[in-house]
N, C-alpha and C. Protein backbone atom coordinates (compact mmCIF):
# COMPACT_ATOMS: atom_id res chain seq x y z
N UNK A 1 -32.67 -100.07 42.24
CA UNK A 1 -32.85 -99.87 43.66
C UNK A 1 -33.80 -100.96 44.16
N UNK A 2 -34.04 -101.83 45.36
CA UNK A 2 -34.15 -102.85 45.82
C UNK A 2 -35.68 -102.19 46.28
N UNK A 3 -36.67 -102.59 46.58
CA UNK A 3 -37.66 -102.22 47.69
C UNK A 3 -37.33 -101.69 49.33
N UNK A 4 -36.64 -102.56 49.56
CA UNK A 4 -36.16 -102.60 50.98
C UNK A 4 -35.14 -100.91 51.12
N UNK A 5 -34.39 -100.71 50.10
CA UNK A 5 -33.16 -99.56 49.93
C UNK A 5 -34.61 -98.32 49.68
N UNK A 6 -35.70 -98.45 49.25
CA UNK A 6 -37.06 -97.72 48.70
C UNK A 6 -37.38 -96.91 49.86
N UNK A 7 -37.96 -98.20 50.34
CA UNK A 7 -38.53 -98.08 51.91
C UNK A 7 -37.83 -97.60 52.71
N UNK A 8 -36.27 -97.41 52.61
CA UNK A 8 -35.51 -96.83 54.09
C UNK A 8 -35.44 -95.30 54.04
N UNK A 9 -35.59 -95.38 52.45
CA UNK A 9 -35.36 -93.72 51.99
C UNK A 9 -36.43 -93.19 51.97
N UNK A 10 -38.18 -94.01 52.11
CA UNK A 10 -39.57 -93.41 51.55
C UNK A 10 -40.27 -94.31 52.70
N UNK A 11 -40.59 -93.74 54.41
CA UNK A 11 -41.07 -94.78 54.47
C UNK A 11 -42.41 -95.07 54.07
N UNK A 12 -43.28 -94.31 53.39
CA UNK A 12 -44.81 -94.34 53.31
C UNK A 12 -44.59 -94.04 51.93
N UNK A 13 -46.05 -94.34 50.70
CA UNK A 13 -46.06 -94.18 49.91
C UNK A 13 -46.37 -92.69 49.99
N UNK A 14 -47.20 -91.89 50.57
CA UNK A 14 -47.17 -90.44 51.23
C UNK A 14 -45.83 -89.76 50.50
N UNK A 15 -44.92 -90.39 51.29
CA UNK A 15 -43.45 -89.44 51.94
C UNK A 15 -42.98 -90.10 49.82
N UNK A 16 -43.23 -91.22 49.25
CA UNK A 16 -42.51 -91.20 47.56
C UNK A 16 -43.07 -90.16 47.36
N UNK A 17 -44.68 -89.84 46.92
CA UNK A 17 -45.33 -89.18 46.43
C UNK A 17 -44.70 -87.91 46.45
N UNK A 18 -44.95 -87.63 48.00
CA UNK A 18 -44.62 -86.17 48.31
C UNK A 18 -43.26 -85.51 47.52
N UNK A 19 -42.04 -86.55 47.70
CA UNK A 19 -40.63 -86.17 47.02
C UNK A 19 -40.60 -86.22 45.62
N UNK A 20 -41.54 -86.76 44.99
CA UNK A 20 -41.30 -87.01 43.54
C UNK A 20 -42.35 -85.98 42.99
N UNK A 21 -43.42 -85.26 43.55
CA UNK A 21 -43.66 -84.04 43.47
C UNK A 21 -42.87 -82.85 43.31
N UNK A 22 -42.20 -82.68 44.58
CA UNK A 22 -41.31 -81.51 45.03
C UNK A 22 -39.98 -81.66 44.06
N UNK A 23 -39.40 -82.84 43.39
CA UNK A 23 -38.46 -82.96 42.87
C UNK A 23 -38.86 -82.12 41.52
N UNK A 24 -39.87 -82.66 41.37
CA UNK A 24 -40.30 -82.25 39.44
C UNK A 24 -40.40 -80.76 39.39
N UNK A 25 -41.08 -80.23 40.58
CA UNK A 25 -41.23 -78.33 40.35
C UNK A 25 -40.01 -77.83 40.71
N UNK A 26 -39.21 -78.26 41.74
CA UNK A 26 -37.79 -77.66 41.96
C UNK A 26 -37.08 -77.40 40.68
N UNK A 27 -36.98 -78.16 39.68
CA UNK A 27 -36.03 -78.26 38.39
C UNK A 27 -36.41 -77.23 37.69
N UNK A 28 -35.39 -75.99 37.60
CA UNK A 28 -35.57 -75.15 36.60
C UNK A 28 -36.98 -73.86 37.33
N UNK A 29 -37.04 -74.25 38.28
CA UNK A 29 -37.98 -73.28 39.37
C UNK A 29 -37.76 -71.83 39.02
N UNK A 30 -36.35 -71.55 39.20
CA UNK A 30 -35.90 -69.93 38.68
C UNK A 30 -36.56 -69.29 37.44
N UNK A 31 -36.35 -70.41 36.36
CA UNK A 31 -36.26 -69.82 35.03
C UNK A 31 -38.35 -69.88 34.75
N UNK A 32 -38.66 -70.61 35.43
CA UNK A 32 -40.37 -71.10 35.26
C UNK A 32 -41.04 -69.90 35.50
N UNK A 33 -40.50 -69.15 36.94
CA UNK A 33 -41.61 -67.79 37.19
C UNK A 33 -41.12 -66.10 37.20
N UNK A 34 -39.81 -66.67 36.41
CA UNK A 34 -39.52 -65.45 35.90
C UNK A 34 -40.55 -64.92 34.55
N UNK A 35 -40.41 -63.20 35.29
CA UNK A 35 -41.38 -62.39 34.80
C UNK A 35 -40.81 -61.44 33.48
N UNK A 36 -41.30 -60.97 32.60
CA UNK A 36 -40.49 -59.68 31.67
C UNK A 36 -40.91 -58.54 32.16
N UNK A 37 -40.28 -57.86 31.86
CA UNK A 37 -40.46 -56.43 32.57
C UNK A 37 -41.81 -55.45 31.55
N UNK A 38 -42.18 -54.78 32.03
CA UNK A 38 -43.79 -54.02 31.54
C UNK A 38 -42.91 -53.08 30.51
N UNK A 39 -43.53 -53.28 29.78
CA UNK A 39 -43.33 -52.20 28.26
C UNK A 39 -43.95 -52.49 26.95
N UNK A 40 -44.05 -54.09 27.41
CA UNK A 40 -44.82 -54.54 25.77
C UNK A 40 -45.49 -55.84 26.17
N UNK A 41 -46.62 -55.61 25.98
CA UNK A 41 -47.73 -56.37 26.10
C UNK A 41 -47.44 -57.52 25.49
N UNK A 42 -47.26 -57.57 24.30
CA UNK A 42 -47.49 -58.94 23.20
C UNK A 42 -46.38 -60.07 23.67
N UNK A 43 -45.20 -58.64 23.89
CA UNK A 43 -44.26 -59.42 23.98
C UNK A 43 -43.97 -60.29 25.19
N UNK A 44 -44.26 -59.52 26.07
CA UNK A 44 -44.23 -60.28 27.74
C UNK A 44 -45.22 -61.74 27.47
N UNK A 45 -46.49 -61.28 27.11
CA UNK A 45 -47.86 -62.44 26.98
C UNK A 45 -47.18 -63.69 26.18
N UNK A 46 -45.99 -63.65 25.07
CA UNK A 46 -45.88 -64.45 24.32
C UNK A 46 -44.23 -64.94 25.05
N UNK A 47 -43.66 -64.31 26.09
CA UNK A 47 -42.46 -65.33 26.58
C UNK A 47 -43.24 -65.82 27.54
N UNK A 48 -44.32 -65.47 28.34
CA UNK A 48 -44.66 -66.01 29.41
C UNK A 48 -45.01 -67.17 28.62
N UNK A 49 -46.53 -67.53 27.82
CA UNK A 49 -47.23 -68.22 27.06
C UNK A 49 -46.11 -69.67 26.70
N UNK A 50 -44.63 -68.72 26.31
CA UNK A 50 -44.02 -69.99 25.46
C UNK A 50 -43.64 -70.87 26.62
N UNK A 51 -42.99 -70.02 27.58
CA UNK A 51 -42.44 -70.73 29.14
C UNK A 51 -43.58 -71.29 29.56
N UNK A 52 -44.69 -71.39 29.38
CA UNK A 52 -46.01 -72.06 30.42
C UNK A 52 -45.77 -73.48 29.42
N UNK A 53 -45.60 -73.45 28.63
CA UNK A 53 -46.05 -74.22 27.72
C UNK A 53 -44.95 -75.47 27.69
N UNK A 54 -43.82 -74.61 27.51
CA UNK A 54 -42.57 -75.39 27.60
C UNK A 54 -42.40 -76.33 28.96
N UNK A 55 -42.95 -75.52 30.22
CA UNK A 55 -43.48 -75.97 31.54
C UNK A 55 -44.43 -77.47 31.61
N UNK A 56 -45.31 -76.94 30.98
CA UNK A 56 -46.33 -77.62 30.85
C UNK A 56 -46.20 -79.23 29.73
N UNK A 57 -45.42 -78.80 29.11
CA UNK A 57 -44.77 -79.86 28.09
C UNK A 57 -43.62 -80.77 28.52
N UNK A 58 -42.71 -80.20 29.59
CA UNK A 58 -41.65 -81.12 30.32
C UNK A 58 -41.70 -82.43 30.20
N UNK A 59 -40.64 -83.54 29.53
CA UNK A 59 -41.12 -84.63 29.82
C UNK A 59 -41.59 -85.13 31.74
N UNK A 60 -42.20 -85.98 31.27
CA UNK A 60 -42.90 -86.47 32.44
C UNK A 60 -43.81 -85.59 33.03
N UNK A 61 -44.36 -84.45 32.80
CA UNK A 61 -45.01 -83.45 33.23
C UNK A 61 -46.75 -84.21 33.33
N UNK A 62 -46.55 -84.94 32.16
CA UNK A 62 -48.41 -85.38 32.11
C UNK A 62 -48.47 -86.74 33.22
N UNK A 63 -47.68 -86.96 33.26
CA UNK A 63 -47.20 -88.34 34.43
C UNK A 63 -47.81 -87.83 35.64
N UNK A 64 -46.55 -87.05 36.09
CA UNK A 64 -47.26 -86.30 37.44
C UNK A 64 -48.28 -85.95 37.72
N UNK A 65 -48.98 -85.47 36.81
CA UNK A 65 -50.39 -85.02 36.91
C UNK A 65 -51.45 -86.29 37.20
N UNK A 66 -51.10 -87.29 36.06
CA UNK A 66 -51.82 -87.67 36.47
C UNK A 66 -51.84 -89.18 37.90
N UNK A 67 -50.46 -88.90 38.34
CA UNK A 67 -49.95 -89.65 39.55
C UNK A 67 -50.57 -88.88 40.17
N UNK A 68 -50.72 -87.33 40.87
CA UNK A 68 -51.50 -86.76 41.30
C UNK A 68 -53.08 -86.96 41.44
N UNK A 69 -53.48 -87.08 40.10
CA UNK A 69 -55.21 -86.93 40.23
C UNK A 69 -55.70 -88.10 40.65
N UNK A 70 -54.25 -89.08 40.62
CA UNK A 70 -54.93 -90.50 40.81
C UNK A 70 -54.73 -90.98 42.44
N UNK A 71 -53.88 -89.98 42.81
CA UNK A 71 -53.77 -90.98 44.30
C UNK A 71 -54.59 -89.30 45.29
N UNK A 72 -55.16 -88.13 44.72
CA UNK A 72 -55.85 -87.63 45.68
C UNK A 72 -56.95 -87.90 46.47
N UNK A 73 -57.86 -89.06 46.18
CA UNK A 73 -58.63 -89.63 47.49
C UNK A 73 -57.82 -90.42 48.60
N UNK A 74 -56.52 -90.58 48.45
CA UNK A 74 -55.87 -91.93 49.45
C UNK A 74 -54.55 -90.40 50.48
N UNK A 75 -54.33 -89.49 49.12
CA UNK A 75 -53.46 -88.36 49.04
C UNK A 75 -53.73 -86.99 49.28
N UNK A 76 -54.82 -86.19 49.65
CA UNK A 76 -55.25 -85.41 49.60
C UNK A 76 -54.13 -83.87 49.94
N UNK A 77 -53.17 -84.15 50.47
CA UNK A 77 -52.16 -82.97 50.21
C UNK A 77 -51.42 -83.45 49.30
N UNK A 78 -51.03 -84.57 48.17
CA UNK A 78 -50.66 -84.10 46.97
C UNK A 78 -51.10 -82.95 46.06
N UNK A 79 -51.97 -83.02 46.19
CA UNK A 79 -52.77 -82.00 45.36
C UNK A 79 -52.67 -80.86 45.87
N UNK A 80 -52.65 -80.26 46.75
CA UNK A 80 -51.72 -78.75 47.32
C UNK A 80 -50.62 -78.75 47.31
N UNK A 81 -49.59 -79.84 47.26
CA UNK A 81 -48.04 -79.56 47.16
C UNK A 81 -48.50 -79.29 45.92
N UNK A 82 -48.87 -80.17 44.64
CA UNK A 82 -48.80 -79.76 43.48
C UNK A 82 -49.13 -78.54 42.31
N UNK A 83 -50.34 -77.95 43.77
CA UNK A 83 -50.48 -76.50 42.98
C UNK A 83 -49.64 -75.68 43.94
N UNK A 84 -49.26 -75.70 45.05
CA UNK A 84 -48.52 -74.50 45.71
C UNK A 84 -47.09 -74.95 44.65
N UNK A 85 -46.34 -75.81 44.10
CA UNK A 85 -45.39 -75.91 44.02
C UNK A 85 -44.78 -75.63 42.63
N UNK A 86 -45.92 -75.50 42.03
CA UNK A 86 -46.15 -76.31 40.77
C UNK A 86 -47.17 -74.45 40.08
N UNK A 87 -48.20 -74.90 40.46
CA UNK A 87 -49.00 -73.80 39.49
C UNK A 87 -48.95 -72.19 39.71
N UNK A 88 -49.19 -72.23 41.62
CA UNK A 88 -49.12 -71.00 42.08
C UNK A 88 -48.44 -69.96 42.01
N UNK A 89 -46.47 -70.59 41.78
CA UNK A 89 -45.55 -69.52 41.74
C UNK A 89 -46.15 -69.24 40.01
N UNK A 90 -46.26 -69.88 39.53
CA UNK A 90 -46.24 -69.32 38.12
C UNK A 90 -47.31 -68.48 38.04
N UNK A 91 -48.58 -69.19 38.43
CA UNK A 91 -49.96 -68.39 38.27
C UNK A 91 -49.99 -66.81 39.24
N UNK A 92 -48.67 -66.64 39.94
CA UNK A 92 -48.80 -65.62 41.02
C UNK A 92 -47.77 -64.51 40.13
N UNK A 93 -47.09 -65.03 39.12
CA UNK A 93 -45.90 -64.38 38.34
C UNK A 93 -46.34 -63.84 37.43
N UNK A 94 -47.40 -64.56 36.72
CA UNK A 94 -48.29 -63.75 35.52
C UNK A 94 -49.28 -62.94 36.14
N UNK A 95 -49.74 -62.69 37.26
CA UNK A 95 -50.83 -62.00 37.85
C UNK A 95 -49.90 -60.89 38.29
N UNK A 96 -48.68 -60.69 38.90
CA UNK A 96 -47.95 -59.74 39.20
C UNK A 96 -47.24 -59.10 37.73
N UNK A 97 -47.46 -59.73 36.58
CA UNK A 97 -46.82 -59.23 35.44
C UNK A 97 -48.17 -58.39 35.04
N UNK A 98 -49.15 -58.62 34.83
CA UNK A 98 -50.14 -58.29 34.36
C UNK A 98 -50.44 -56.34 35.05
N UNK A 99 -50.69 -56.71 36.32
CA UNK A 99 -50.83 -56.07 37.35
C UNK A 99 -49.65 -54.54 37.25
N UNK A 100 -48.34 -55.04 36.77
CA UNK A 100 -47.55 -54.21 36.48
C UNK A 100 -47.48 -53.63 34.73
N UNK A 101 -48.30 -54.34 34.48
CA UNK A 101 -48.76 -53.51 32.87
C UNK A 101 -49.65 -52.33 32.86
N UNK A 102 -51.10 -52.98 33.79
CA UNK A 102 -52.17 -52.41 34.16
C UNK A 102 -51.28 -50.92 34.48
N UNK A 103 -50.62 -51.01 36.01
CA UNK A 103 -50.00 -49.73 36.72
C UNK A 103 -49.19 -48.73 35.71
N UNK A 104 -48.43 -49.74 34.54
CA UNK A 104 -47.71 -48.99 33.56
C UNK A 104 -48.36 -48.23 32.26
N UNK A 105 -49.80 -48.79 32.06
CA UNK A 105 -50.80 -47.94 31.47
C UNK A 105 -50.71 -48.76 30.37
N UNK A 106 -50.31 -49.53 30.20
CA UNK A 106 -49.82 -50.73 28.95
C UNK A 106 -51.00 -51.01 28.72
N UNK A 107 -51.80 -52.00 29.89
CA UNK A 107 -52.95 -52.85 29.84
C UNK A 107 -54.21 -52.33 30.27
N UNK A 108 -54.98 -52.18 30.24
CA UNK A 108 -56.35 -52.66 31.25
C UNK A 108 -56.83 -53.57 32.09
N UNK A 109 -56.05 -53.70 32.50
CA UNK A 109 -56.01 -55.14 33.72
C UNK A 109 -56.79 -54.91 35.10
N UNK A 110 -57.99 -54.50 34.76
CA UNK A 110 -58.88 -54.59 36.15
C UNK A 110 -58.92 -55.53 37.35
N UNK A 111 -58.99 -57.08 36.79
CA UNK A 111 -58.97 -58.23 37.71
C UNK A 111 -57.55 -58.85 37.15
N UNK A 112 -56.45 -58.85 37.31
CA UNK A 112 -55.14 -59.72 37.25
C UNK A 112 -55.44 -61.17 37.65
N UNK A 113 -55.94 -61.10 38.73
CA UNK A 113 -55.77 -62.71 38.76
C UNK A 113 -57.37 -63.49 37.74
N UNK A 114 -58.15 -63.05 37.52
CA UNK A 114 -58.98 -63.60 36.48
C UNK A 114 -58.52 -63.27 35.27
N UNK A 115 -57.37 -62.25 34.75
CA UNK A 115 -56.83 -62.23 33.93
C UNK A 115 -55.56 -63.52 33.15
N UNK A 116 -54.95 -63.76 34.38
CA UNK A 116 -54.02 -64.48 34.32
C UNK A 116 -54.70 -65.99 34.57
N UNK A 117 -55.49 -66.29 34.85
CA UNK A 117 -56.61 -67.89 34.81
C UNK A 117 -56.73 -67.65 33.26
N UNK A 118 -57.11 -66.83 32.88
CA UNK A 118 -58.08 -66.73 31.36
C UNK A 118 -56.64 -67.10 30.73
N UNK A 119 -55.55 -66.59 30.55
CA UNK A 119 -54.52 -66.85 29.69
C UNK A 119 -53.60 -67.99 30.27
N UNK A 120 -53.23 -68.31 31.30
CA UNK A 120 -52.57 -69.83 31.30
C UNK A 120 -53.66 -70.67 30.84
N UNK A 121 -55.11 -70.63 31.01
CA UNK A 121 -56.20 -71.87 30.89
C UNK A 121 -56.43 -72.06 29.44
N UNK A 122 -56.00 -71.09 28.68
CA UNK A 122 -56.13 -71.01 26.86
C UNK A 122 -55.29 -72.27 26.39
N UNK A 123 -53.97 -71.71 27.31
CA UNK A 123 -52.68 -72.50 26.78
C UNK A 123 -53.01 -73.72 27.10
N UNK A 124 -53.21 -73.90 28.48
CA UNK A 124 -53.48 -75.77 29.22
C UNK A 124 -54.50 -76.31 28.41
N UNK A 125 -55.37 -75.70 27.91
CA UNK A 125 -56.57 -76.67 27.59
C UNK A 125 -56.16 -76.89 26.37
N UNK A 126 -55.26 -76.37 25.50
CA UNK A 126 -54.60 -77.26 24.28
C UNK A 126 -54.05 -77.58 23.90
N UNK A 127 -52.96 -77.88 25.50
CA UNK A 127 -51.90 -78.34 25.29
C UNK A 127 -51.69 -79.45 26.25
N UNK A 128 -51.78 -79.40 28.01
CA UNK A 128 -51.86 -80.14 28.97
C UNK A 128 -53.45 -81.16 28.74
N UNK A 129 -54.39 -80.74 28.92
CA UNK A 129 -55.66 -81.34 29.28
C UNK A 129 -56.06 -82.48 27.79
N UNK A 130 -55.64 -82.22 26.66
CA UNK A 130 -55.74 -83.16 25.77
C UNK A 130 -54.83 -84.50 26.02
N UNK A 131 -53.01 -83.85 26.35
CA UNK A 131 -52.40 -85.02 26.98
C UNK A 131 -52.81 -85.88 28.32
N UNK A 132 -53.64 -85.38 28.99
CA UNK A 132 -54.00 -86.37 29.91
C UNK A 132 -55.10 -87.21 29.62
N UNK A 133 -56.01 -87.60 28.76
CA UNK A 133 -56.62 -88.13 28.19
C UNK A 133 -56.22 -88.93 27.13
N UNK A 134 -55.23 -88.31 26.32
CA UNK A 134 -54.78 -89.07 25.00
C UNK A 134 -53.52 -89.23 25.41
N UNK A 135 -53.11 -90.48 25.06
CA UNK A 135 -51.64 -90.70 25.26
C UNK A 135 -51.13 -90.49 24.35
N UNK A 136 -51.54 -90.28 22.85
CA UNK A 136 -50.89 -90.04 21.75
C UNK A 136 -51.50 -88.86 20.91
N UNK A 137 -51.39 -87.89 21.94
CA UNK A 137 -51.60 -86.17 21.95
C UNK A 137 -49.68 -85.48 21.83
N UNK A 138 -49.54 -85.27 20.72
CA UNK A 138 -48.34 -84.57 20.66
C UNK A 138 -48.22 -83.95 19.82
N UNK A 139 -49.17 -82.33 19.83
CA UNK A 139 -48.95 -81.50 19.21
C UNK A 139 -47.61 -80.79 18.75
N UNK A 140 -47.29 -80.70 17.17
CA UNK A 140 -46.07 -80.06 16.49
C UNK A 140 -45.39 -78.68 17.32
N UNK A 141 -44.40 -78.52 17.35
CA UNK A 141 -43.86 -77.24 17.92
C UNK A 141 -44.88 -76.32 17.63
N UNK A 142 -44.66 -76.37 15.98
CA UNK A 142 -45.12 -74.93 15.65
C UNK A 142 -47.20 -75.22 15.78
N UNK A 143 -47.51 -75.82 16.59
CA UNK A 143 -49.08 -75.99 16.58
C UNK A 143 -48.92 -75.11 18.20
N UNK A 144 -47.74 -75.47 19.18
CA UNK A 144 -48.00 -75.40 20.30
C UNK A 144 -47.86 -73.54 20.10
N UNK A 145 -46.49 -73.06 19.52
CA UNK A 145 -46.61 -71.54 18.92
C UNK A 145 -47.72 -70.82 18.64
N UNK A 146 -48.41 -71.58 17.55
CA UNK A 146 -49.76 -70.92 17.18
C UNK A 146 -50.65 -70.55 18.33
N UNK A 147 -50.67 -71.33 19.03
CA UNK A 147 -51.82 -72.16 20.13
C UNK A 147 -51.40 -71.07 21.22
N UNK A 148 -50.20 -70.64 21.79
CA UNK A 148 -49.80 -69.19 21.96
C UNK A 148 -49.95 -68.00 21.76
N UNK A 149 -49.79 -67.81 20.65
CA UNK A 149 -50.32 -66.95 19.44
C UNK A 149 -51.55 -66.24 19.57
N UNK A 150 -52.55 -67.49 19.42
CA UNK A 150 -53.73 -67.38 19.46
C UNK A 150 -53.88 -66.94 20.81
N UNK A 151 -53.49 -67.22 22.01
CA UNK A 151 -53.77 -67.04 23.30
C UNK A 151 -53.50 -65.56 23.06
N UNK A 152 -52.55 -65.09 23.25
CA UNK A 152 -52.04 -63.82 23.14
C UNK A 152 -52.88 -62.40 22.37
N UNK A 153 -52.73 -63.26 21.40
CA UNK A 153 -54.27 -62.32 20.58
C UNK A 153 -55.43 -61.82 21.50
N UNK A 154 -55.80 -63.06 21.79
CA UNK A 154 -57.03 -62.95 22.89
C UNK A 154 -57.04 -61.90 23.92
N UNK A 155 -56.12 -62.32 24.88
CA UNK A 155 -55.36 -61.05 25.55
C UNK A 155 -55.33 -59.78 25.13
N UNK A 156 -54.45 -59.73 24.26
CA UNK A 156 -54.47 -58.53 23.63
C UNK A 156 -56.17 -57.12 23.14
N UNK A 157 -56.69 -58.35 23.17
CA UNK A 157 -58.06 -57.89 21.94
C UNK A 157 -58.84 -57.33 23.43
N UNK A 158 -58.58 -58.03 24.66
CA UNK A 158 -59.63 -58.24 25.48
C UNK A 158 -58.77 -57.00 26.38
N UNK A 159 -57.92 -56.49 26.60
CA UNK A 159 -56.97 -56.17 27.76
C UNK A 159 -56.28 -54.60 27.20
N UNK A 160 -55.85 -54.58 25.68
CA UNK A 160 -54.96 -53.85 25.41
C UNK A 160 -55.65 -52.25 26.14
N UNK A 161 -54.83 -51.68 26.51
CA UNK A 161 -55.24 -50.02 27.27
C UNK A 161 -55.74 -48.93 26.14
N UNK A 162 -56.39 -48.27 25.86
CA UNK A 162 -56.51 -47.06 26.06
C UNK A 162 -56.39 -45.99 26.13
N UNK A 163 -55.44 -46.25 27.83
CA UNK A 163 -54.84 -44.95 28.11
C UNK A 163 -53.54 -44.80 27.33
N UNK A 164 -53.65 -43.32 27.51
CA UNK A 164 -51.77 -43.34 27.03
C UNK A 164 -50.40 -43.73 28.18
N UNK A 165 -49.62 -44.33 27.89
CA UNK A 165 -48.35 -45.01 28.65
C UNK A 165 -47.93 -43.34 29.25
């Protein structure tokens, strides 16, 4: 594609940014903030966990991010398309999953949404936040599983109910 053919389709670097944002969270949007239904703790915590991850692992996923972090002083609504578009439906899907454990007597879920920070932020910080620093961060499948795993546990240890279902 020519500059000139760029520019007719983008006229501001703004208006690339903005589309090559919105393009990357659109893809596969359905399958990203789908929820499991309340009955089993481990099990819901560990499809969500694998889907964040798998999310979070997308090629080009560490790109964006950090095309993002880099043009938010010039860009300052990249960085809200990228979490409304990008983090929120998901971070709003595990807080409504949680929330419906809590109600189902499954969980102890007092605060859902500090619940659901504590368990996507397990996963990101050892899986996303190392790749944006290291370019040659590419943890094994089965490290990213564990690394799940381990999240889930956590959850579990910190959350599991009590009451009877």
């Amino acid at each position: 594609m020519s500059k000139s053919t760029l520019f007719k389709q983008f006229p501001t670097k703004a208006a690339l940014f903005e589309a090559i944002v919105t393009e990357s969270w659109q893809r596969d949007a359905g399958d990203t903030v789908a929820r499991p239904q309340a009955g089993d703790l481990r099990s819901g915590l560990t499809s969500i966990g694998r889907r964040y991850a798998d999310l979070i692992g997308r090629p080009g996923m560490t790109a964006l991010f950090r095309i993002v972090i880099a043009e938010l002083p010039r860009f300052p609504e990249l960085g809200r398309m990228q979490f409304q578009l990008g983090k929120l439906p998901y971070f709003t899907s595990v807080q409504h999953y949680l929330e419906s454990e809590h109600e189902a007597g499954n969980a102890d879920v007092p605060d859902a949404e500090s619940a659901a920070n504590q368990f996507l932020g397990m996963i990101a910080n050892y899986f996303l936040w190392p790749r944006m620093l290291l370019t040659d961060w590419n943890p094994a499948a089965s490290d990213i599983c564990y690394a799940v795993e381990q999240a889930v546990e956590t959850m579990l240890a910190r959350y599991t109910s009590d009451r009877p279902a």
